[in-house]
N, C-alpha and C. Protein backbone atom coordinates (compact mmCIF):
# COMPACT_ATOMS: atom_id res chain seq x y z
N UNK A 1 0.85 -1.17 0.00
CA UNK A 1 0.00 0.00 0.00
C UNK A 1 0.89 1.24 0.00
N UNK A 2 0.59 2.31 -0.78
CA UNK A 2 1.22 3.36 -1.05
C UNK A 2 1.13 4.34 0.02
N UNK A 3 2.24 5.52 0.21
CA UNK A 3 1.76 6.16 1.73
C UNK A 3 0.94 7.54 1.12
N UNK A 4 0.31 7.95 2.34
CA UNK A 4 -0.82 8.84 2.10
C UNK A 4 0.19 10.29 1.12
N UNK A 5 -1.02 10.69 0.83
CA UNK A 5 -0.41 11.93 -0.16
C UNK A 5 -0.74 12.84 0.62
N UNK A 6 0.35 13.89 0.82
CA UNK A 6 0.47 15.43 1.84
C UNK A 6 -0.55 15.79 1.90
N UNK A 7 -0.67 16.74 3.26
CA UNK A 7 -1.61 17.33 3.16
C UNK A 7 -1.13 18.92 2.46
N UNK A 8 0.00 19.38 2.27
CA UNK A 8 0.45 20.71 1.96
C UNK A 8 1.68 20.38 1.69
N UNK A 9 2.27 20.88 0.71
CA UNK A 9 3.62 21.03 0.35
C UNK A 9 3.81 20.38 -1.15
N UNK A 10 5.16 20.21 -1.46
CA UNK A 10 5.58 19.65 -2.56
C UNK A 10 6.36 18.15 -2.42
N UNK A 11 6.29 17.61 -1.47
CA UNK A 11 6.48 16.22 -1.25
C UNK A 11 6.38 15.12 -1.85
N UNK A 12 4.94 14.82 -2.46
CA UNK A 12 4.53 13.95 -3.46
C UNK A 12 5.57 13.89 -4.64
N UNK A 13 6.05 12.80 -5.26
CA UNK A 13 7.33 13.46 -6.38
C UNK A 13 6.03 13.53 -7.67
N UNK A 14 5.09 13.07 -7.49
CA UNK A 14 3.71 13.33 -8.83
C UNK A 14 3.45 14.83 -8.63
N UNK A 15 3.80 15.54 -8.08
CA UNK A 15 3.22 17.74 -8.09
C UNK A 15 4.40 18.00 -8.88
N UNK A 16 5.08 17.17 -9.50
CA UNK A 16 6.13 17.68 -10.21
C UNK A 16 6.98 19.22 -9.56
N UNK A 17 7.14 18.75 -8.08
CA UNK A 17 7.88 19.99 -7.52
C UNK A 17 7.10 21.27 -7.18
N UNK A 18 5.48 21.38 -7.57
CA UNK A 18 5.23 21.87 -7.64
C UNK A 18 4.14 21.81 -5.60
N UNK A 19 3.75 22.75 -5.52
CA UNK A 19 3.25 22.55 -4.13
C UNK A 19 1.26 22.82 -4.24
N UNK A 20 0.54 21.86 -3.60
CA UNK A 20 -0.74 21.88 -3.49
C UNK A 20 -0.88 23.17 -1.77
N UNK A 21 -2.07 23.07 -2.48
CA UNK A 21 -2.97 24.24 -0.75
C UNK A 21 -3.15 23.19 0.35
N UNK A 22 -3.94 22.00 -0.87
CA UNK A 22 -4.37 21.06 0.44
C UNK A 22 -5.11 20.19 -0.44
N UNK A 23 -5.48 18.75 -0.20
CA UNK A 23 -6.02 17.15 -0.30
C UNK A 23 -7.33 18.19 -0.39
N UNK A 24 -8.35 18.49 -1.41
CA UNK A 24 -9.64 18.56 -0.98
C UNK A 24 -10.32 16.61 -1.06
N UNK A 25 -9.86 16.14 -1.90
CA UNK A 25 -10.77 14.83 -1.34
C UNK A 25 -9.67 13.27 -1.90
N UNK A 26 -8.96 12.97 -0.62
CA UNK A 26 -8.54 12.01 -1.02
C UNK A 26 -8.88 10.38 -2.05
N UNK A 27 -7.91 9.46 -1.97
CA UNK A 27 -8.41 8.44 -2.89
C UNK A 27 -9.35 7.84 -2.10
N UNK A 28 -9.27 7.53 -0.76
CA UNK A 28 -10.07 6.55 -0.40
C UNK A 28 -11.45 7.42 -0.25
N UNK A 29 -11.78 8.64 -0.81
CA UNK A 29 -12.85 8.96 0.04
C UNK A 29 -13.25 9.26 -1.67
N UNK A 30 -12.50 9.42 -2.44
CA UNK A 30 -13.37 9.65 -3.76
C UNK A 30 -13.98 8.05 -4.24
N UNK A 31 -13.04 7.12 -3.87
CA UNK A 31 -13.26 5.66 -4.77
C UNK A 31 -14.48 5.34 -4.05
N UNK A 32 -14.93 5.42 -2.15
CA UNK A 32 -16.10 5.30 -1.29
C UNK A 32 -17.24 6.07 -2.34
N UNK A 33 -16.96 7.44 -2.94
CA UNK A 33 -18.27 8.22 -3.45
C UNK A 33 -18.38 7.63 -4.91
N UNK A 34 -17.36 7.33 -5.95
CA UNK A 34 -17.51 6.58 -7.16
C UNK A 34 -18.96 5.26 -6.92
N UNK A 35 -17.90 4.73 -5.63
CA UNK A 35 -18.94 2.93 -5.65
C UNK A 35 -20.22 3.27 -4.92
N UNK A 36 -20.81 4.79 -5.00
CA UNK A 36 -21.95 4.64 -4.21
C UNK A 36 -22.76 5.44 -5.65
N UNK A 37 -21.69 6.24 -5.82
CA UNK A 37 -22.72 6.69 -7.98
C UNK A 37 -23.00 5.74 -8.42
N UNK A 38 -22.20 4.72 -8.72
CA UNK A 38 -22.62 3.28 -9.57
C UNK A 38 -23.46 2.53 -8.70
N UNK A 39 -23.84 3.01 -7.20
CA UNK A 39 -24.98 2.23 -7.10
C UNK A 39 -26.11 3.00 -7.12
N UNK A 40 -26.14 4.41 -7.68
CA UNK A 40 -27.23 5.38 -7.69
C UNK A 40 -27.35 4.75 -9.23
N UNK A 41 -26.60 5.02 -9.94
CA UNK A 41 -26.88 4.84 -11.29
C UNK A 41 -27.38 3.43 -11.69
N UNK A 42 -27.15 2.35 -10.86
CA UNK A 42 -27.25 0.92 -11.38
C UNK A 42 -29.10 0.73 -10.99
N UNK A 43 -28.90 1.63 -10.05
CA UNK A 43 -30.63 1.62 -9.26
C UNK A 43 -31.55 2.75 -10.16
N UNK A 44 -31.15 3.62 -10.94
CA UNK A 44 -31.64 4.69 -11.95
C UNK A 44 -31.94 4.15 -13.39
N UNK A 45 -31.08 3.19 -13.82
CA UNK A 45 -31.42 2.51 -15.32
C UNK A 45 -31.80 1.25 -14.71
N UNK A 46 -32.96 0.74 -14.11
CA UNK A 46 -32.96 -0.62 -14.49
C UNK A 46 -33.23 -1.56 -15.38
N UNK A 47 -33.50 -0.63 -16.66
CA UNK A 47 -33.49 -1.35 -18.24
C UNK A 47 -33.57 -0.26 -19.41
N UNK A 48 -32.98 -1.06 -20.35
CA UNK A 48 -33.21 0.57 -21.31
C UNK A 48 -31.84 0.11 -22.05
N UNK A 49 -31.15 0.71 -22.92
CA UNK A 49 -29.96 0.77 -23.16
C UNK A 49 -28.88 1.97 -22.80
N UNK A 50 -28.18 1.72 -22.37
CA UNK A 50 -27.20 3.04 -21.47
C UNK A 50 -25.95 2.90 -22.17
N UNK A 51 -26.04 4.21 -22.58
CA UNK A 51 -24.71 4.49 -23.00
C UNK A 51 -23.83 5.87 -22.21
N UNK A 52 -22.93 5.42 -21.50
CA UNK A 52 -22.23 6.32 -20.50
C UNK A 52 -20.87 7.10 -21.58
N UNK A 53 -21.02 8.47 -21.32
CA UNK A 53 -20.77 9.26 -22.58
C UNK A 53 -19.41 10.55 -21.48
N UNK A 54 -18.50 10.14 -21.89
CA UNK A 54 -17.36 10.72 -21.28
C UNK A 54 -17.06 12.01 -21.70
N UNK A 55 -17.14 13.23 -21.48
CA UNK A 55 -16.54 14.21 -21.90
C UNK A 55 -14.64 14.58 -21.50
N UNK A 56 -13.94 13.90 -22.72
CA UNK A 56 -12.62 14.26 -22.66
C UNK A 56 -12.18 15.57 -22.32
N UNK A 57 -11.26 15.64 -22.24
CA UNK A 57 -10.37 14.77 -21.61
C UNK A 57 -10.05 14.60 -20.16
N UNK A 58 -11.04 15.82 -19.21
CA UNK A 58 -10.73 15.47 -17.80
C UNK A 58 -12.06 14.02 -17.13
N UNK A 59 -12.35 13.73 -17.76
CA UNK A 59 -13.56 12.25 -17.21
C UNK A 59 -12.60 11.53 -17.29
N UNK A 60 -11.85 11.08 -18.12
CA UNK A 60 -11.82 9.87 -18.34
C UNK A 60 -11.27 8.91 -17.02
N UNK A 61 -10.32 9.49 -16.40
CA UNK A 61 -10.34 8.85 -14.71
C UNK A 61 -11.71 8.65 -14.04
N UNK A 62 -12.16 9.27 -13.85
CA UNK A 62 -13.46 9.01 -12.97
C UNK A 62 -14.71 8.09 -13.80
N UNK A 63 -14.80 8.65 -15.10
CA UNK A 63 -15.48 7.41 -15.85
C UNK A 63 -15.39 6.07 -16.02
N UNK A 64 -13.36 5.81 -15.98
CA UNK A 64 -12.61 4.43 -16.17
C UNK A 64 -13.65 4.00 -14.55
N UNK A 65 -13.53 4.32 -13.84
CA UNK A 65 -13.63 3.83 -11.85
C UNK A 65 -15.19 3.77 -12.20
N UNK A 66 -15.65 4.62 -12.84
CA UNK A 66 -17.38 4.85 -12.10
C UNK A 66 -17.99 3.57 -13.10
N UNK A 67 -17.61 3.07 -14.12
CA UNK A 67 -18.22 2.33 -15.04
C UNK A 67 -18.12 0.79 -14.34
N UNK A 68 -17.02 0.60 -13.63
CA UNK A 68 -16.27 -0.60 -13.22
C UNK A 68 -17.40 -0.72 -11.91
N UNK A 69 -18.45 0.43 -11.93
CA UNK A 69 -19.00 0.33 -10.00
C UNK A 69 -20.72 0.03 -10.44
N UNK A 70 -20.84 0.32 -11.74
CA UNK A 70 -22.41 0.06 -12.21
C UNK A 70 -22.56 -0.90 -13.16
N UNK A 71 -23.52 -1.33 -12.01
CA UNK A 71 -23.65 -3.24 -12.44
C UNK A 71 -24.82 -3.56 -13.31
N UNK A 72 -24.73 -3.17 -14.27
CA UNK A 72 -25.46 -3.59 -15.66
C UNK A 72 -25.00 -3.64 -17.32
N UNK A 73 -25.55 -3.96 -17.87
CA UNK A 73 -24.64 -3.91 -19.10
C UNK A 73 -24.38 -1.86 -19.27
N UNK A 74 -23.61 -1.68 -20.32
CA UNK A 74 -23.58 -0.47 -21.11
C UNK A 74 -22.43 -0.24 -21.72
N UNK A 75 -22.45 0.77 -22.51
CA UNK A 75 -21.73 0.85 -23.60
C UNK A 75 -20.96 1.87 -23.07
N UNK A 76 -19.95 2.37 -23.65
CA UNK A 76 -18.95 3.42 -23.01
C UNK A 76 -18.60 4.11 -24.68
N UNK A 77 -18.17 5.59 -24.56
CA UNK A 77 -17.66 5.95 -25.64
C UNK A 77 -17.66 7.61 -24.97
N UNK A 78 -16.74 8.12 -25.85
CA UNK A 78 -16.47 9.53 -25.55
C UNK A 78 -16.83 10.71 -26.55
N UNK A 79 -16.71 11.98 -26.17
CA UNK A 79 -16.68 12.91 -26.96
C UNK A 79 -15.69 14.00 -26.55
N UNK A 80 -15.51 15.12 -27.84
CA UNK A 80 -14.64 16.49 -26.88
C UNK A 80 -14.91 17.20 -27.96
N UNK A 81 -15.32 18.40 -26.78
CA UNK A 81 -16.40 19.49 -27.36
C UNK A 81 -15.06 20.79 -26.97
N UNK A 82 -15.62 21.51 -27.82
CA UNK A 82 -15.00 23.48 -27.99
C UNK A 82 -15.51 24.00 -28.10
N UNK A 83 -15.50 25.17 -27.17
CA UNK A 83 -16.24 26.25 -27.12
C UNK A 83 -15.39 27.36 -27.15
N UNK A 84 -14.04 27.47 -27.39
CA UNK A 84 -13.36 28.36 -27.09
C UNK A 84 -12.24 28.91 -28.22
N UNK A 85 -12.17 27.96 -29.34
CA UNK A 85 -11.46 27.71 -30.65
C UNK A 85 -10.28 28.50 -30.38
N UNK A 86 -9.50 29.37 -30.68
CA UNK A 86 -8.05 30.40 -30.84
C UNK A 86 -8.12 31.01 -29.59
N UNK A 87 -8.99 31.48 -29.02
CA UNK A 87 -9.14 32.65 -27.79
C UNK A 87 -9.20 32.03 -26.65
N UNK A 88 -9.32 32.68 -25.77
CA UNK A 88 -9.69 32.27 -24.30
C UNK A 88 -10.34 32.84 -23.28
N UNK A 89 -11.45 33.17 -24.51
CA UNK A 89 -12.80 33.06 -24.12
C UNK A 89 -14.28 32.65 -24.25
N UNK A 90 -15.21 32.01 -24.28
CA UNK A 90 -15.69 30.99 -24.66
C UNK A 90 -16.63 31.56 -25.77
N UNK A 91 -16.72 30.90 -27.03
CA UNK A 91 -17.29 31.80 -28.16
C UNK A 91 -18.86 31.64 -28.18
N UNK A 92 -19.08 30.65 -27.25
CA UNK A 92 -21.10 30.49 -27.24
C UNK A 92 -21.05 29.38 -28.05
N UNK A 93 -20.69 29.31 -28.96
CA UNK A 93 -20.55 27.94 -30.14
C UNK A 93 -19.90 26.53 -29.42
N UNK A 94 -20.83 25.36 -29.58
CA UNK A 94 -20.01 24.01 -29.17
C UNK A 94 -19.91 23.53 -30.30
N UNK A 95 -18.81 23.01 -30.29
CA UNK A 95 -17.94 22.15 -31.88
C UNK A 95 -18.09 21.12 -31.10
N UNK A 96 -17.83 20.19 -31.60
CA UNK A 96 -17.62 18.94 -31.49
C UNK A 96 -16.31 18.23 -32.20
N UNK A 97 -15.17 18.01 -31.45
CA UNK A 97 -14.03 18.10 -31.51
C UNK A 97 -14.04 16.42 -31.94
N UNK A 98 -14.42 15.79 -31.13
CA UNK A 98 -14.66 13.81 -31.75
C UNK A 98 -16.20 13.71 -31.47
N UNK A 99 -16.38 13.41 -31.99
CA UNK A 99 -18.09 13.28 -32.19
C UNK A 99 -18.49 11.59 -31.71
N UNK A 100 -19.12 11.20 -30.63
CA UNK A 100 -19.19 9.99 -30.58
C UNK A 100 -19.87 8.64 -31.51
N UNK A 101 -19.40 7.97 -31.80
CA UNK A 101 -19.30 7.05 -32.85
C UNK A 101 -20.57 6.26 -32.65
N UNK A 102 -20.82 6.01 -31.63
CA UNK A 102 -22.04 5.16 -30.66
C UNK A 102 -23.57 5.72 -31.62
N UNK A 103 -24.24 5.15 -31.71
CA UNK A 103 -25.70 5.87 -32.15
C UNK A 103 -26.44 6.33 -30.95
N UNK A 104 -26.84 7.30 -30.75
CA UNK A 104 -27.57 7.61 -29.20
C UNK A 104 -29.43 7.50 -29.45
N UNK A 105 -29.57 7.52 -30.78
CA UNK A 105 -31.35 7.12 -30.33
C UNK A 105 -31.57 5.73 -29.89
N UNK A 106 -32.75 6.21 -29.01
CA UNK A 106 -33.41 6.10 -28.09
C UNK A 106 -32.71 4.79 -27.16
N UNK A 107 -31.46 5.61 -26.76
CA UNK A 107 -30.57 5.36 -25.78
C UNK A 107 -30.91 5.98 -24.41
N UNK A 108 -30.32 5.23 -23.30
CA UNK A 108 -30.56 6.27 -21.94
C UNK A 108 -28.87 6.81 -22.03
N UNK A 109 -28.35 8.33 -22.10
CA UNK A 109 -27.16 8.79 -21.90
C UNK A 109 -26.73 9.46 -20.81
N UNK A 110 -25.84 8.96 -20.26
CA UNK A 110 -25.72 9.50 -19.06
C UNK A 110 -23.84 10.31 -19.02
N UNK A 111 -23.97 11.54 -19.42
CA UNK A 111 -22.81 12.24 -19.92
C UNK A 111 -22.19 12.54 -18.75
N UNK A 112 -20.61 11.82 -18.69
CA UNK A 112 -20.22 12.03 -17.71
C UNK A 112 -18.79 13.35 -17.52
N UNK A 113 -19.23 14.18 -16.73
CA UNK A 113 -18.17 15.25 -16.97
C UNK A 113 -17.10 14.83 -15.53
N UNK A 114 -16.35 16.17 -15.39
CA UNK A 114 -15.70 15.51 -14.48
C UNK A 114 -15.65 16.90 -13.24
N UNK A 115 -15.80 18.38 -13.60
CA UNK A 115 -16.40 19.34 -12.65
C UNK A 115 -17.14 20.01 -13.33
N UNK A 116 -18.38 20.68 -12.60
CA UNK A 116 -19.17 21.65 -13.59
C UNK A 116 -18.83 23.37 -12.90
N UNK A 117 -18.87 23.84 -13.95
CA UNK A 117 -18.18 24.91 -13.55
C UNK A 117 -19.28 26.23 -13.91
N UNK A 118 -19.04 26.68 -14.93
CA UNK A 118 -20.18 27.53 -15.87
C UNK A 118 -21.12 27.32 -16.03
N UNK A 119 -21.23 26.01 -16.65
CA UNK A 119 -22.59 25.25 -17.37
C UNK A 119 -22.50 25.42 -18.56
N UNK A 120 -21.85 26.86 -19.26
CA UNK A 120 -21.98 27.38 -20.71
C UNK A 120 -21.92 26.27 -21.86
N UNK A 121 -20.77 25.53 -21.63
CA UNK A 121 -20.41 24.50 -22.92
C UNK A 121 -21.40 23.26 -22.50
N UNK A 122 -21.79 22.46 -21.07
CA UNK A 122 -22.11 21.75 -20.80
C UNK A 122 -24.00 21.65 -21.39
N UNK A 123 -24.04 22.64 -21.11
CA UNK A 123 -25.77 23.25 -21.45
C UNK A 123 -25.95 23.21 -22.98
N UNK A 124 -24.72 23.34 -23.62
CA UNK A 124 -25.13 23.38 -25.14
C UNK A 124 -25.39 22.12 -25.66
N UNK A 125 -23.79 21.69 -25.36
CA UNK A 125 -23.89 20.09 -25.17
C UNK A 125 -25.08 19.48 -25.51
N UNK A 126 -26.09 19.41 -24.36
CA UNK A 126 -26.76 18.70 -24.54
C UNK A 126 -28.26 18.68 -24.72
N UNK A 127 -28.20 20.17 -25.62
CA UNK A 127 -28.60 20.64 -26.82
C UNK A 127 -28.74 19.66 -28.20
N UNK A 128 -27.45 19.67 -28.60
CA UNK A 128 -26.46 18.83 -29.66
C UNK A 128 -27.18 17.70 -29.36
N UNK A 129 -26.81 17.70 -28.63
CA UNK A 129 -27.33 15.66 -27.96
C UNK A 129 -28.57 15.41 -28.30
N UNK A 130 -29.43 16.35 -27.60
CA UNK A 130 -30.76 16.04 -27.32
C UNK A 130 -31.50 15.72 -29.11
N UNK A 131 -31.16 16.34 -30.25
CA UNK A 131 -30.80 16.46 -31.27
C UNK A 131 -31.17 14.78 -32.27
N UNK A 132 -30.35 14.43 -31.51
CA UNK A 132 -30.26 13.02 -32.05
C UNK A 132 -30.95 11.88 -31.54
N UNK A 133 -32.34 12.07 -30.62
CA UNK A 133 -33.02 10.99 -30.72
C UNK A 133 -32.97 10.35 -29.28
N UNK A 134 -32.21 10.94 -28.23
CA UNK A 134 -32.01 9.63 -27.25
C UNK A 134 -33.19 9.32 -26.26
N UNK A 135 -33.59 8.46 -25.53
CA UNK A 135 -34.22 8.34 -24.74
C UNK A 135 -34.39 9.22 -23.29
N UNK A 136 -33.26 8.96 -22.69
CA UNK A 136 -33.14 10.30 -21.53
C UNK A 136 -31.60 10.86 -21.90
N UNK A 137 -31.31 12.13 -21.09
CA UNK A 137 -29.77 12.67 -21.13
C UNK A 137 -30.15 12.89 -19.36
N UNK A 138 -28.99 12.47 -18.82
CA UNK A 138 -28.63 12.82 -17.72
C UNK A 138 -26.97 13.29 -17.13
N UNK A 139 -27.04 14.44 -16.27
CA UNK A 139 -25.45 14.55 -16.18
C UNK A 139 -24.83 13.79 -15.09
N UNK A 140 -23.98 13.75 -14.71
CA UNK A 140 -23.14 13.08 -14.01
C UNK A 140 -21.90 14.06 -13.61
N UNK A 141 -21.76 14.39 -12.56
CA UNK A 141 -20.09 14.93 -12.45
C UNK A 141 -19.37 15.25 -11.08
N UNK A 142 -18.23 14.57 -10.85
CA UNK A 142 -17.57 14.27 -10.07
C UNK A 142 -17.41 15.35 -9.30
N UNK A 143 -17.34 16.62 -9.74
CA UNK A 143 -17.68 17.76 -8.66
C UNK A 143 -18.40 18.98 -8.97
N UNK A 144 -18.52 19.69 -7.98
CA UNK A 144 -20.21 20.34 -9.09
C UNK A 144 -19.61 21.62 -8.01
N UNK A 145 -19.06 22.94 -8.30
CA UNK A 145 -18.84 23.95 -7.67
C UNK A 145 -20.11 24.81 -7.42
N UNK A 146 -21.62 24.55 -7.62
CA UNK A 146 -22.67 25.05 -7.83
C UNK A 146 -22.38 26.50 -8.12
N UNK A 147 -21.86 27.24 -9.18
CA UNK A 147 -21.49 28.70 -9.27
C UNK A 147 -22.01 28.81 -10.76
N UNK A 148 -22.46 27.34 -11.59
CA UNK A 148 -22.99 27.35 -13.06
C UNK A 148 -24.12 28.45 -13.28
N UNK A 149 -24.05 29.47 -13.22
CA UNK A 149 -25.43 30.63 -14.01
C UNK A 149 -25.45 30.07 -15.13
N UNK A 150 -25.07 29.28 -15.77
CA UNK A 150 -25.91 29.25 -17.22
C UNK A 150 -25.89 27.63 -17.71
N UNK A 151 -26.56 27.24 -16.62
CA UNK A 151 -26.14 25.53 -16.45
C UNK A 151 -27.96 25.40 -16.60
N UNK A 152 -28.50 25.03 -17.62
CA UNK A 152 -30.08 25.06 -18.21
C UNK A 152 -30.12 23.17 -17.76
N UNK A 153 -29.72 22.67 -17.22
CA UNK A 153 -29.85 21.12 -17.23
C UNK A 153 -29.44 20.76 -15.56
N UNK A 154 -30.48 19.84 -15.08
CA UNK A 154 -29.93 19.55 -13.27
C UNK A 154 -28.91 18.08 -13.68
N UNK A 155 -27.52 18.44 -12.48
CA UNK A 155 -26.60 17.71 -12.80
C UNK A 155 -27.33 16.59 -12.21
N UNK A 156 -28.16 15.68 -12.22
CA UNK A 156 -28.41 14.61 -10.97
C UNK A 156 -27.92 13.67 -10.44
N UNK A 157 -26.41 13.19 -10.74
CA UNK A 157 -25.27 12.71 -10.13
C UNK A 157 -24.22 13.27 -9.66
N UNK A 158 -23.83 13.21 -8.43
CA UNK A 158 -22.65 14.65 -8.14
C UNK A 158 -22.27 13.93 -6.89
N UNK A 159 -20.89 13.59 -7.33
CA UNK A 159 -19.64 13.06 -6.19
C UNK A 159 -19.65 13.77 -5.24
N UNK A 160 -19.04 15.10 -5.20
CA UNK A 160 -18.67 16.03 -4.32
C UNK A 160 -19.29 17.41 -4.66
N UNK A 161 -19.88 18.01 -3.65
CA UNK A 161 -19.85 19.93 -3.80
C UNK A 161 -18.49 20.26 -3.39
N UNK A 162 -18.01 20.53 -4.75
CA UNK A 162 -16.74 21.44 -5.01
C UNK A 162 -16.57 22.90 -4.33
N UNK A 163 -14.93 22.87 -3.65
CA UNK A 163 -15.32 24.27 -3.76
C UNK A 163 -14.59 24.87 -4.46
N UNK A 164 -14.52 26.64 -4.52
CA UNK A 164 -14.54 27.04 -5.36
C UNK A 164 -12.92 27.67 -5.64
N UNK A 165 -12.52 26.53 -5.86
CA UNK A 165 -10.74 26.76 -5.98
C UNK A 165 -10.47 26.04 -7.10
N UNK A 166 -9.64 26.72 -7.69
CA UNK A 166 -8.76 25.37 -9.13
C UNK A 166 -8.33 24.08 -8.51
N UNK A 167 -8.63 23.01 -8.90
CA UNK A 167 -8.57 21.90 -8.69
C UNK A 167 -8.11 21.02 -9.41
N UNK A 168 -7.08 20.59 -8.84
CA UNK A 168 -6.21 19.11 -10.28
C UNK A 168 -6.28 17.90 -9.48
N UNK A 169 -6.16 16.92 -10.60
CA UNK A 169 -5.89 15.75 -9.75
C UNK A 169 -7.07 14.79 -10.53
N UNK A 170 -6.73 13.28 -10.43
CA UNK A 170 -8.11 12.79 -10.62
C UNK A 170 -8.54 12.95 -11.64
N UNK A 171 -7.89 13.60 -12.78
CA UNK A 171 -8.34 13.81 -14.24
C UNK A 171 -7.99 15.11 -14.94
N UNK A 172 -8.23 16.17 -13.70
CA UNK A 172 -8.55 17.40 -13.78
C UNK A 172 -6.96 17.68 -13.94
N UNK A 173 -6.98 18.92 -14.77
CA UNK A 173 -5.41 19.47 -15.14
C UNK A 173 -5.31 20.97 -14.75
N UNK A 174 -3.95 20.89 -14.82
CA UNK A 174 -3.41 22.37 -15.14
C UNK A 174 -2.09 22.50 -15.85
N UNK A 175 -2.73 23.08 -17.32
CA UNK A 175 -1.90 22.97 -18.32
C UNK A 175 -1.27 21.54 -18.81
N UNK A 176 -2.03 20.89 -18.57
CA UNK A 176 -2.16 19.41 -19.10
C UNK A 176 -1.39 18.29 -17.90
N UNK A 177 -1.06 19.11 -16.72
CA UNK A 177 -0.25 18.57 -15.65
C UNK A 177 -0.86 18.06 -14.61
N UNK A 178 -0.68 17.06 -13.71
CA UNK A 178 -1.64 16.98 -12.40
C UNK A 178 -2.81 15.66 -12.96
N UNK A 179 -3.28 15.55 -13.76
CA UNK A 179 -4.41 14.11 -13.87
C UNK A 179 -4.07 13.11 -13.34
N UNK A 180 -2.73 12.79 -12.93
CA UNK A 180 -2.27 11.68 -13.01
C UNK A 180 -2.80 11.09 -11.25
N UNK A 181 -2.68 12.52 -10.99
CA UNK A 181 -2.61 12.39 -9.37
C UNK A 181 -4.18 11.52 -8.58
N UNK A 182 -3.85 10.26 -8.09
CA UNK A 182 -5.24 9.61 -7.20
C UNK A 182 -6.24 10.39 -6.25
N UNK A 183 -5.95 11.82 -6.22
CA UNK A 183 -6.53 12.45 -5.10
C UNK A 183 -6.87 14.06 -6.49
N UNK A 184 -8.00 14.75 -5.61
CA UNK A 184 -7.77 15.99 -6.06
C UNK A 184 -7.84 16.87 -5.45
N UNK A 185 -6.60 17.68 -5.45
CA UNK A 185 -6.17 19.01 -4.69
C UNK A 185 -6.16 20.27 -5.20
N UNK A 186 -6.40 20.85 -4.45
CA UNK A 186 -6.29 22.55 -4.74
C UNK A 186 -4.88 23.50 -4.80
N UNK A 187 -4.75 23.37 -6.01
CA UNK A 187 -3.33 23.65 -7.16
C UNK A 187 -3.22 25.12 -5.61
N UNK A 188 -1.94 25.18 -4.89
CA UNK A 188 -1.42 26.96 -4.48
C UNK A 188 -0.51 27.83 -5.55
């Protein structure tokens, strides 16, 4: 067994030297909230066809864990959406960067993000989605900072109330750094 990850500092040799504020939610307490989604979700579809729909590239950790915890068949596949193209600021427009391959009518989809933040891109999303026929859309996301003003859709799966600090770890990046990490902390 591996030893616990700091609570503050640059210790961990995975912060790449770099130093966290603090553990907002360790491994053992995120993998406890994963295996209790997959039993919300396994008790939410009890028939239908489900296709669990990853928004790249910060899900895919928490999707790999949460799929492995809900005990019924389903299909897995991803997408990655833009809203922000050259700038860096979000243009209102969602592209669809990989478009999922899966057919979604009259599928149950259950789009799994990995924090909700804005809502802006997430809300369009599933717009797009809704588009194509599926049976239900539901969100899913590992932390939910409730600060979304323009979040038109209720997340109805939610690991943790986030708070309202940049957060890596667990999927989540900064500057493509930090996913790797089993815990997610609040980047200092």
């Amino acid at each position: 067994m591996s030893a616990a990850p700091p609570n503050v500092g640059s210790a961990d040799p995975r912060l790449l030297g770099r130093a966290v504020k603090r553990i907002a939610y360790g491994a053992p307490e995120i993998a406890w909230r994963v295996d209790e989604l997959g039993a919300e979700i396994t008790a939410a579809y009890p028939d239908g066809e489900l296709l669990v729909l990853g928004l790249l590239k910060g899900s895919f950790v928490f999707l790999a864990d949460l799929v492995r915890q809900i005990r019924r068949p389903l299909q897995v596949d991803f997408l990655v959406a833009s809203s922000y193209g050259v700038g860096t600021s979000s243009s209102g427009e969602v592209n669809l960067v990989y478009d999922p391959e899966t057919i979604l009518e009259k599928k149950h989809i259950l789009l799994v993000e990995d924090i909700v933040d804005s809502g802006r891109t997430l809300s369009r999303l599933v717009d797009v989605l809704q588009l194509r026929g599926p049976k239900s859309i539901e969100i899913c996301a590992l932390l939910h900072k409730h600060i979304a003003t323009e979040l038109r859709y209720p997340t109805r799966f939610i690991g943790f109330d986030a708070p309202n600090e940049f957060l890596v770890g667990y999927g989540l990046d900064h500057a493509e750094d930090f996913r790797h990490l089993p815990y997610v902390a609040s980047l200092a």
